[in-house]
Protein backbone atom coordinates (compact mmCIF):
# COMPACT_ATOMS: atom_id res chain seq x y z
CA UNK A 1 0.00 0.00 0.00
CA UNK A 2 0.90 3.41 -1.00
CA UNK A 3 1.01 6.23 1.64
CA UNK A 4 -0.69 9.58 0.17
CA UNK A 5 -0.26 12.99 1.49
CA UNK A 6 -1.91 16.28 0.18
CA UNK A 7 -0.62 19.78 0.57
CA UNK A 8 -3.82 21.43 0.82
CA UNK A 9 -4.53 23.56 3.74
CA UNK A 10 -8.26 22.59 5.11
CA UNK A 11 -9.49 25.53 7.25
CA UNK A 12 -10.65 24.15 10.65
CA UNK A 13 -14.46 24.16 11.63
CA UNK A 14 -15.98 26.00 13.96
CA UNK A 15 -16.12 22.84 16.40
CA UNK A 16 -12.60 22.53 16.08
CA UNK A 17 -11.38 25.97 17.10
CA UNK A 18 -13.32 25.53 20.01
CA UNK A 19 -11.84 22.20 20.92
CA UNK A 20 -8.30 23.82 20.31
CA UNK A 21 -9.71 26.85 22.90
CA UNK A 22 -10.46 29.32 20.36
CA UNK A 23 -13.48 30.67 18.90
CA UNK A 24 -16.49 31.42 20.62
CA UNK A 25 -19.23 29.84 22.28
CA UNK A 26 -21.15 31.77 24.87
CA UNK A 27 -24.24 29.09 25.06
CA UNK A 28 -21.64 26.80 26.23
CA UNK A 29 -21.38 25.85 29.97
CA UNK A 30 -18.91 27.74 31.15
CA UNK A 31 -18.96 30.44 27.93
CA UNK A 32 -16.01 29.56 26.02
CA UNK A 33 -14.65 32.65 24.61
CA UNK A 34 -11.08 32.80 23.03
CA UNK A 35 -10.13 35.43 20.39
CA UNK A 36 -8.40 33.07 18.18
CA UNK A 37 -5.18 35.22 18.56
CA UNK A 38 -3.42 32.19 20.23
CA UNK A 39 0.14 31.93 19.40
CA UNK A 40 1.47 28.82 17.19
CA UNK A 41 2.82 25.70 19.07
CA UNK A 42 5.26 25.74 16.55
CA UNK A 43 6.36 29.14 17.62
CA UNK A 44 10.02 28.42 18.93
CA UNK A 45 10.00 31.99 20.78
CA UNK A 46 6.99 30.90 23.04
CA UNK A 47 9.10 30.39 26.04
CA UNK A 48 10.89 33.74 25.43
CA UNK A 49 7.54 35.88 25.34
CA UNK A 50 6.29 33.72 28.43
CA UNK A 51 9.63 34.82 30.01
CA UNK A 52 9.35 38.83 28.68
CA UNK A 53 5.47 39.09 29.30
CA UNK A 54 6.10 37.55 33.42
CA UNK A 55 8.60 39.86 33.75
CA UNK A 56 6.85 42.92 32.15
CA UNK A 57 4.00 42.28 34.59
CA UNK A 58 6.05 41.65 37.72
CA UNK A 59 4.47 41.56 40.98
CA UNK A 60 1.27 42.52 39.41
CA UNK A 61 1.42 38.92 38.77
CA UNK A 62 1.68 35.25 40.39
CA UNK A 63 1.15 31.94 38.20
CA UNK A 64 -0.12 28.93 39.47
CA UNK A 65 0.77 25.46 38.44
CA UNK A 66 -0.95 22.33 39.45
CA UNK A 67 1.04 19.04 39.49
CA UNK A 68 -0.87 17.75 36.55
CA UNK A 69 0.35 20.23 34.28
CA UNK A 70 2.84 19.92 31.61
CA UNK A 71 6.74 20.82 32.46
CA UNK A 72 6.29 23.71 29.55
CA UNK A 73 3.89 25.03 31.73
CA UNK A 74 5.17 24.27 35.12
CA UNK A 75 8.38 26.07 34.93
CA UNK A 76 6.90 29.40 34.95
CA UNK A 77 4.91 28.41 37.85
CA UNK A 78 5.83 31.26 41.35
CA UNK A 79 4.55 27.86 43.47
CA UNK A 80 3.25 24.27 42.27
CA UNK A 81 1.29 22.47 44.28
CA UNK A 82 -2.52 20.71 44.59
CA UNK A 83 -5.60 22.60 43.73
CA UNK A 84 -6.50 23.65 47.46
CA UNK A 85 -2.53 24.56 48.20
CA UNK A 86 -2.46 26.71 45.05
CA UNK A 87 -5.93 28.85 46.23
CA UNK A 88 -4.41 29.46 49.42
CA UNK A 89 -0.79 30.37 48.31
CA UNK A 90 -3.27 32.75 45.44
CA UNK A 91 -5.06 34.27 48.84
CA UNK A 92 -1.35 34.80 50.59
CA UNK A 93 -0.49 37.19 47.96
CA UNK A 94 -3.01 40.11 48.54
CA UNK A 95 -0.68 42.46 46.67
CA UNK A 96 -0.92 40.15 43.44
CA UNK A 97 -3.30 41.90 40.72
CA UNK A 98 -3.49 39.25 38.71
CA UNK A 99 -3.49 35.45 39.65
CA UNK A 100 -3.06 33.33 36.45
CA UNK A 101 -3.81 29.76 37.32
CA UNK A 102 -2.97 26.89 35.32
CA UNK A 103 -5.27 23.77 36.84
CA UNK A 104 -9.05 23.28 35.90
CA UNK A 105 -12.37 25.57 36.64
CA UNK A 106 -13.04 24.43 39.50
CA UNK A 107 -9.47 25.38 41.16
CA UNK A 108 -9.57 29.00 39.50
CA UNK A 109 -12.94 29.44 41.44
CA UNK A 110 -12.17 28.66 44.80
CA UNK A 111 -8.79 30.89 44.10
CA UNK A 112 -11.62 33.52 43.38
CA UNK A 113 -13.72 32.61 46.49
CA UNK A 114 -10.49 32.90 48.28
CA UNK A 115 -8.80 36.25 47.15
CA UNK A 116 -10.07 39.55 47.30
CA UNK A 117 -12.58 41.66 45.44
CA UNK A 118 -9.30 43.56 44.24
CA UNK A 119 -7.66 40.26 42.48
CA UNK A 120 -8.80 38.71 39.28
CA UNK A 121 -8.21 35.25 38.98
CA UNK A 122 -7.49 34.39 35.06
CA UNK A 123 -7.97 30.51 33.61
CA UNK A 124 -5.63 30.99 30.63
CA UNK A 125 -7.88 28.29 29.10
CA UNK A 126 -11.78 28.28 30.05
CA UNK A 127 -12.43 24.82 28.32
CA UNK A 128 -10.34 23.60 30.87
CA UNK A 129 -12.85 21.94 33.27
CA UNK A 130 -12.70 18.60 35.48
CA UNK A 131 -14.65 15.49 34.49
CA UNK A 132 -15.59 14.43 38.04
CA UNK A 133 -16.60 18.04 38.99
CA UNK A 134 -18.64 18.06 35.69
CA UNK A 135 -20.38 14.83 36.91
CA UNK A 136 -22.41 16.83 39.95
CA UNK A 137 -24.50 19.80 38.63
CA UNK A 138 -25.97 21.71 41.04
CA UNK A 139 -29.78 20.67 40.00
CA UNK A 140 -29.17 17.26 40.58
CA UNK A 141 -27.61 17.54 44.00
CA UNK A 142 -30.87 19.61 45.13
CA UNK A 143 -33.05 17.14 43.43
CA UNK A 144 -31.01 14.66 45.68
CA UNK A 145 -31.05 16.14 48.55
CA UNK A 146 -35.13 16.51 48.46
CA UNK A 147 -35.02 12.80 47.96
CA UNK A 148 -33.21 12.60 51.44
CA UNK A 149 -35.61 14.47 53.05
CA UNK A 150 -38.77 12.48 51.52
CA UNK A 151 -37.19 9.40 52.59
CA UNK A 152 -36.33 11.26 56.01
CA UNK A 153 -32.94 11.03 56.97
CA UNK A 154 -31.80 14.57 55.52
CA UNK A 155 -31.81 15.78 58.96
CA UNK A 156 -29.24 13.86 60.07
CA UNK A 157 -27.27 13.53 57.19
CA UNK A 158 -24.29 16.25 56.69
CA UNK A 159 -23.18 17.18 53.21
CA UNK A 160 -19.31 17.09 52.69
CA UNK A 161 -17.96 17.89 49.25
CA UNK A 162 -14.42 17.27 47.52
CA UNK A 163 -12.26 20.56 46.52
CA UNK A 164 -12.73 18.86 43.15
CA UNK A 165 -16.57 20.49 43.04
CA UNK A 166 -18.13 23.61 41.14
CA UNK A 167 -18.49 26.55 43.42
CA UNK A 168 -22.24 25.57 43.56
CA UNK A 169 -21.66 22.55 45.24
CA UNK A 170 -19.33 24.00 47.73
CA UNK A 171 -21.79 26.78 48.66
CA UNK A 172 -24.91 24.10 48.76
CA UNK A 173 -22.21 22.47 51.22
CA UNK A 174 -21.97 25.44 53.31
CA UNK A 175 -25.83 26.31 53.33
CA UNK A 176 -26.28 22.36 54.34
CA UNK A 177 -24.25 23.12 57.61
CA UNK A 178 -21.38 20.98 56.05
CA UNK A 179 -17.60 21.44 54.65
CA UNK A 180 -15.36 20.35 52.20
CA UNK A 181 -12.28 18.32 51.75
CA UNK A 182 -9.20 17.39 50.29
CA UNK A 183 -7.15 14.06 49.28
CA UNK A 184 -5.34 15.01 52.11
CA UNK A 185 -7.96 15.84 54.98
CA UNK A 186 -10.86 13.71 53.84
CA UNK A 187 -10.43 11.61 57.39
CA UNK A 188 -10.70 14.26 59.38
CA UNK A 189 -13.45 16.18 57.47
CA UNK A 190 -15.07 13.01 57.52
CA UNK A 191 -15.01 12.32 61.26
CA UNK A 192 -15.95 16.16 61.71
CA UNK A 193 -19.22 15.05 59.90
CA UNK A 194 -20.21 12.29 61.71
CA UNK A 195 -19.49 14.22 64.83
CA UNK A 196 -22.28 16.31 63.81
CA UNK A 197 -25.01 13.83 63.58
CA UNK A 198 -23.80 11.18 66.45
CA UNK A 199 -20.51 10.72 65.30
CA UNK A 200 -18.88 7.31 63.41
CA UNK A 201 -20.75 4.63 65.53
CA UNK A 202 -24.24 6.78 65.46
CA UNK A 203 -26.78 6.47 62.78
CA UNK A 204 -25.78 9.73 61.27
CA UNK A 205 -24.91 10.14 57.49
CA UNK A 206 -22.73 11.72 55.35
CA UNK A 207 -23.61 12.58 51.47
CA UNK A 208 -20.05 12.66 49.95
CA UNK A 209 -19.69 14.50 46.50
CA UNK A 210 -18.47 13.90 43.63
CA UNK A 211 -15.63 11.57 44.23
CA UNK A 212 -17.45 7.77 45.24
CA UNK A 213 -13.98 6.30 45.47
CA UNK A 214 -12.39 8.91 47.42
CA UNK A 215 -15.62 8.57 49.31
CA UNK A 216 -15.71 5.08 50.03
CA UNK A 217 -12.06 4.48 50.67
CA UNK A 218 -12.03 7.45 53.82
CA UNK A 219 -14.75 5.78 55.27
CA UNK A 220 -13.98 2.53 55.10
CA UNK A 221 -10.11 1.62 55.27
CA UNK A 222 -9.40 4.90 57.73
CA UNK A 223 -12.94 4.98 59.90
CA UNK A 224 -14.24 1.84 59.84
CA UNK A 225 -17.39 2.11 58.01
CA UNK A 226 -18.42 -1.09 56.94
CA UNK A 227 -18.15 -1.19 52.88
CA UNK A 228 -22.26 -2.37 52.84
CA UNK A 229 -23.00 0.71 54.59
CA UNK A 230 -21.61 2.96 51.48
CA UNK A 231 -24.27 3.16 48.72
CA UNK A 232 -24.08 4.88 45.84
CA UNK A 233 -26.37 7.35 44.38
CA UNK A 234 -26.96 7.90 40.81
CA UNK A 235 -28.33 10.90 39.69
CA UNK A 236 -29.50 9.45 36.23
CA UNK A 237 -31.62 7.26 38.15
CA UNK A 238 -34.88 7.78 40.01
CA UNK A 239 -34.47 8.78 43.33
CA UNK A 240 -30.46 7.56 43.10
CA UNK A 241 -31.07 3.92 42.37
CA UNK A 242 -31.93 3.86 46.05
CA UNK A 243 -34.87 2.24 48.07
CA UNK A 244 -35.71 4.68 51.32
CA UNK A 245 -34.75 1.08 53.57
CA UNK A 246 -31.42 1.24 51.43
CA UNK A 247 -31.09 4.84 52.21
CA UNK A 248 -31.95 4.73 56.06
CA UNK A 249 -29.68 1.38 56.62
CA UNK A 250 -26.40 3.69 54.60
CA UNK A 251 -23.77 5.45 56.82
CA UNK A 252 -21.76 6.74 53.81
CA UNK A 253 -24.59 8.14 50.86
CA UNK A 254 -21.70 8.30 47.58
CA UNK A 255 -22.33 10.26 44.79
CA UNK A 256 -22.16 8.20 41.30
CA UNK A 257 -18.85 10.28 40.42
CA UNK A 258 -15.05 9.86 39.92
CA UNK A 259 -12.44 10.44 38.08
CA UNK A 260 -11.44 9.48 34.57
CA UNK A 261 -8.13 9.50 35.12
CA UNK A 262 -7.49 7.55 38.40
CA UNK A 263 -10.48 5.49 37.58
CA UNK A 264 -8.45 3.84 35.20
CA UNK A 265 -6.37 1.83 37.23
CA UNK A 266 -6.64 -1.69 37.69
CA UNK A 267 -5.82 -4.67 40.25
CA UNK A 268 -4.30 -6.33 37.03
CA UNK A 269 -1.74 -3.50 36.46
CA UNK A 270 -0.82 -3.94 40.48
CA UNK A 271 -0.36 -7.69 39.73
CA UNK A 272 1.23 -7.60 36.71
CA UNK A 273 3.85 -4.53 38.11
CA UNK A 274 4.63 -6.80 41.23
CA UNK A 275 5.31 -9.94 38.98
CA UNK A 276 7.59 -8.12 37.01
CA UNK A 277 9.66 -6.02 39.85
CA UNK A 278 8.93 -7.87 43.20
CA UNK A 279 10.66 -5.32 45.05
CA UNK A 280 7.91 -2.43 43.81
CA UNK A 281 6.22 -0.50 46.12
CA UNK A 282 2.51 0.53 44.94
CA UNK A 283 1.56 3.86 45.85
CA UNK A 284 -1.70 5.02 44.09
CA UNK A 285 -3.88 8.27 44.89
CA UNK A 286 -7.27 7.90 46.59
CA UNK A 287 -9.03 8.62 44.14
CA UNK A 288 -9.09 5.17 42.57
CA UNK A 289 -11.18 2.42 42.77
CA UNK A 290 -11.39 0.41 46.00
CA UNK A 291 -9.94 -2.99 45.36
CA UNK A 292 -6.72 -0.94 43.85
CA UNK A 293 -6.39 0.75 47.13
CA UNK A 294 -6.44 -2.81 49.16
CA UNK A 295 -3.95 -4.13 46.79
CA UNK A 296 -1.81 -0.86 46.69
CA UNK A 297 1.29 -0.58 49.43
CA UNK A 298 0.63 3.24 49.85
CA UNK A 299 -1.74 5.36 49.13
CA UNK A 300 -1.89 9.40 49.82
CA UNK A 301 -3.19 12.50 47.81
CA UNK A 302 -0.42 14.71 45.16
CA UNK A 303 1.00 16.06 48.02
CA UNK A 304 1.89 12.95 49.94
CA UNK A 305 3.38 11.14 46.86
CA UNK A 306 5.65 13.99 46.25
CA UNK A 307 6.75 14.13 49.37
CA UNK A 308 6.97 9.82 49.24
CA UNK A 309 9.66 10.18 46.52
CA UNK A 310 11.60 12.72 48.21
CA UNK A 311 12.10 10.28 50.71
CA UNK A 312 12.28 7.08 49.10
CA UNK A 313 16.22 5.64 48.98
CA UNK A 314 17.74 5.74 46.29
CA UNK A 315 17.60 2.02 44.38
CA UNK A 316 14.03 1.98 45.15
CA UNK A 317 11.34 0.35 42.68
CA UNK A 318 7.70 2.71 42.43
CA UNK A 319 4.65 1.76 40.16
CA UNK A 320 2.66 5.27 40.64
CA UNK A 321 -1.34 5.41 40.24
CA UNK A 322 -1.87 9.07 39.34
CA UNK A 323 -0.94 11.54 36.41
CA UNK A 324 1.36 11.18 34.12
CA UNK A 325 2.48 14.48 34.03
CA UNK A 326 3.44 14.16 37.50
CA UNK A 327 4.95 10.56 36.97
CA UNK A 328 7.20 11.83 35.01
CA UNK A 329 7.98 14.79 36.34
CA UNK A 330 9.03 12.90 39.64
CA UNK A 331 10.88 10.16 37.75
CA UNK A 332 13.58 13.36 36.05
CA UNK A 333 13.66 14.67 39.38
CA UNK A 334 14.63 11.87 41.14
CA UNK A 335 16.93 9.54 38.66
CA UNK A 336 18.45 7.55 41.26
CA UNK A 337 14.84 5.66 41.67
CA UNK A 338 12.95 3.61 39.38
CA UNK A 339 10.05 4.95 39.07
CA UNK A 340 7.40 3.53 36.41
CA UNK A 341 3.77 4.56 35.99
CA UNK A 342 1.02 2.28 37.24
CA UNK A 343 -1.02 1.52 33.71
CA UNK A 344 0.74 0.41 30.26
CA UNK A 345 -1.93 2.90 28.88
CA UNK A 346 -0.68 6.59 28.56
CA UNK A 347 -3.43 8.87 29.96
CA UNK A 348 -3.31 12.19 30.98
CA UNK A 349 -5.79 14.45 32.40
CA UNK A 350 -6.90 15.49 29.06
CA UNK A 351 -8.87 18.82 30.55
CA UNK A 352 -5.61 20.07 32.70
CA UNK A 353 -3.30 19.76 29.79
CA UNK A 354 -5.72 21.94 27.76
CA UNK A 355 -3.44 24.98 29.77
CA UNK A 356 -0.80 24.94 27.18
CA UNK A 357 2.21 27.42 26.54
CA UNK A 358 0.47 29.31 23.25
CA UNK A 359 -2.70 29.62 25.92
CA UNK A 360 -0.18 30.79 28.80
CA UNK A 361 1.08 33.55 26.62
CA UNK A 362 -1.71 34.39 25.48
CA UNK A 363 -3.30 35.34 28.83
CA UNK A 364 0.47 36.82 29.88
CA UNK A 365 0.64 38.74 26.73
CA UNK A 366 -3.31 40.20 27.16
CA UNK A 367 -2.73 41.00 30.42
CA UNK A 368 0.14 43.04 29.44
CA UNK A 369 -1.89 44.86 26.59
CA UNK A 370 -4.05 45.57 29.33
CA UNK A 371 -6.95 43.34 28.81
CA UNK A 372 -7.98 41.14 31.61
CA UNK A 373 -8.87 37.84 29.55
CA UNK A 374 -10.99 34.38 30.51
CA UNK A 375 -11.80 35.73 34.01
CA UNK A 376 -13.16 33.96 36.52
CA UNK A 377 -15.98 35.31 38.28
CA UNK A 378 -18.07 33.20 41.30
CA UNK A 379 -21.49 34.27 42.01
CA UNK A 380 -21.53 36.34 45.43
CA UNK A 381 -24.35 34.52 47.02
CA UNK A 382 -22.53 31.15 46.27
CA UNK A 383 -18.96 32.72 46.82
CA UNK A 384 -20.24 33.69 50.27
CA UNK A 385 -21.53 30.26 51.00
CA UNK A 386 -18.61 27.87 49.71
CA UNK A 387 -16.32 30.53 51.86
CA UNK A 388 -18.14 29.23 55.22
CA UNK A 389 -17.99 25.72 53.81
CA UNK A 390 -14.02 26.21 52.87
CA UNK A 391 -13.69 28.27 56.35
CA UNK A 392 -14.96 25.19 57.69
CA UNK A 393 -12.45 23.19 56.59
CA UNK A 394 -9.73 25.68 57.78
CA UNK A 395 -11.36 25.28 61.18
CA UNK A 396 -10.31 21.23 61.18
CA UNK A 397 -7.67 20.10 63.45
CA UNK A 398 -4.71 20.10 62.03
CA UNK A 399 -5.75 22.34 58.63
């Protein structure tokens, strides 16, 4: 067989440009709107006007970079870090005009929530959004939550909702008298909540969103819950897929949610990484499924498996269940450990590593022409309301 090629330049639709994170489409859920001005990824002076843009700004500026992004990316990052790390370093620099934030939606909004009036928060991409944050709209979690209260145990049942959650799920948190966690706090979030209805041996509840596996594996492997006391509730369903019996028996209520990357990984890849290096040591994120956890050696939030590899010996064998992005970036930094990513199948978070370099200096260089581009805005009813829920969490021992 003869390979063909053709020479003719086919102008990209409409649907494209907007996939690429240009164009416009205001009708859209989160109103994508990008000029189309975007710089080439060919361009070999990117990294040069990234460099001569940051500096032109100066302090009016601080970037953000979330583990998950791209090394491009990351090395113009003032701090790296997880998504609730990142808001709070963005809310520690009150003198920052702009805070550019390379992560998803949901992490530019609680930088937002977090900051002052006076900041503007800027996603350099606005298509960037989150799958599992995505997978718990506000109307359904209402519509939920009246299904609670018909089958009567919304009363003692306290809301508790992953960073990884629109701003409108973190302020129907905070009306709801409950708060919201990270990887790394979820125990002690957790055992806050059940301390409000009885505590962990009571018959009080906890609705956990959107994360089921995050969820599940809190409640079970660090308080004790017994696994057929976590049901799962699926939106798509009438009233979750749940029976009121099923509903009054549950101590953990999960929202049908997770993530696509995470989700990914399997018992097999554990087995088949331990037959091949005996010496491995697992260490997966909590956001995966449940029997990965069991079979994992180790398992902690972004945070904890950076700080795992720092002090892992050198020699040491790692199969890693998260990002690949981060994988990576932890196998150059450290090259005196073997570290190998959990799946054989390549997948990164395909919304994070929409925030590109052309999309970096695009926002850098607009911001510097003195346009203010792909803000992000949260309403100030919910902004007020996912601030008590996130003040709540500050308010944990040990936050």
């Amino acid at each position: 067989m003869t390979a063909t090629t053709t020479t003719d330049f086919v102008e990209p639709t409409p649907s494209a440009l907007l996939l690429l994170g240009r164009a416009s489409d205001l009708a859209s859920e989160r109103g994508v709107e990008c000029p189309g001005a975007l710089p080439a990824p060919s361009d070999p002076e990117l990294a040069e006007r990234a460099r001569a843009a940051k500096a032109a700004l100066g302090d009016r500026v601080f970037v953000l970079g979330h583990h998950y992004q791209r090394d491009e990316v990351i090395q113009f990052a003032d701090v790296t870090g997880d998504s609730f790390k990142l808001a709070r370093e963005a809310a520690a620099r009150p003198q920052a005009e702009f805070i550019v934030f390379c992560g998803v939606h949901f992490m530019a909004e609680s930088a937002d929530i977090l900051t002052t009036d006076d900041q503007q928060v800027v996603l350099p991409d606005l298509a960037a959004g989150c799958s599992m944050a995505d997978m718990a709209a506000i109307e359904q979690v209402e519509e939920a939550w009246a299904v609670l209260a018909d089958a009567g145990v919304a009363e003692r049942t306290v809301p508790v909702t992953y960073m990884n959650s629109s701003a409108a799920i973190k302020a129907f948190t905070g009306r709801h008298g409950g708060t919201v966690c990270t990887s790394s706090n979820a125990q002690v979030a957790l055992r806050w909540a059940f301390d409000q209805v009885g505590g962990v041996d009571g018959d009080g509840k906890v609705l956990f969103l959107p994360d089921q596996h995050l969820g599940r594996n809190t409640a079970v492997l660090q308080l004790g819950v017994p696994l057929e006391q976590c049901v799962v509730f699926d939106p798509r369903r009438p009233d979750g897929g749940l029976t009121a019996e099923q509903l009054a028996d549950a101590r953990m209520i999960l929202w049908k949610g997770h993530c696509s990357v995470h989700g990914r990984f399997s018992v097999q890849n554990v087995t088949e990484f331990r037959e091949r290096i005996p010496d491995v040591t697992v260490l997966v994120h909590p956001e995966c499924k449940h029997e990965v956890v069991t079979a994992a050696d180790m398992v902690g939030s972004t945070e904890y498996i950076v700080h795992a590899l720092e002090a892992a010996p050198a020699g040491s064998s790692w199969a890693i269940g998260t990002e690949l992005n981060l994988v990576r970036r932890l196998a150059k930094r450290y090259p005196d450990k073997h570290v190998h990513y959990l799946d054989s199948t390549v997948c990164f978070c395909s919304t994070m590593n929409r925030i590109d370099l052309p999309h970096l200096v695009w926002a850098l260089e607009s911001l510097v022409d003195g346009r203010v581009p792909n803000r992000i805005v949260v309403d100030p009813d919910d902004a007020h309301w996912a601030r008590v829920a996130l003040d709540q969490m500050l308010a944990l021992p040990g936050a």
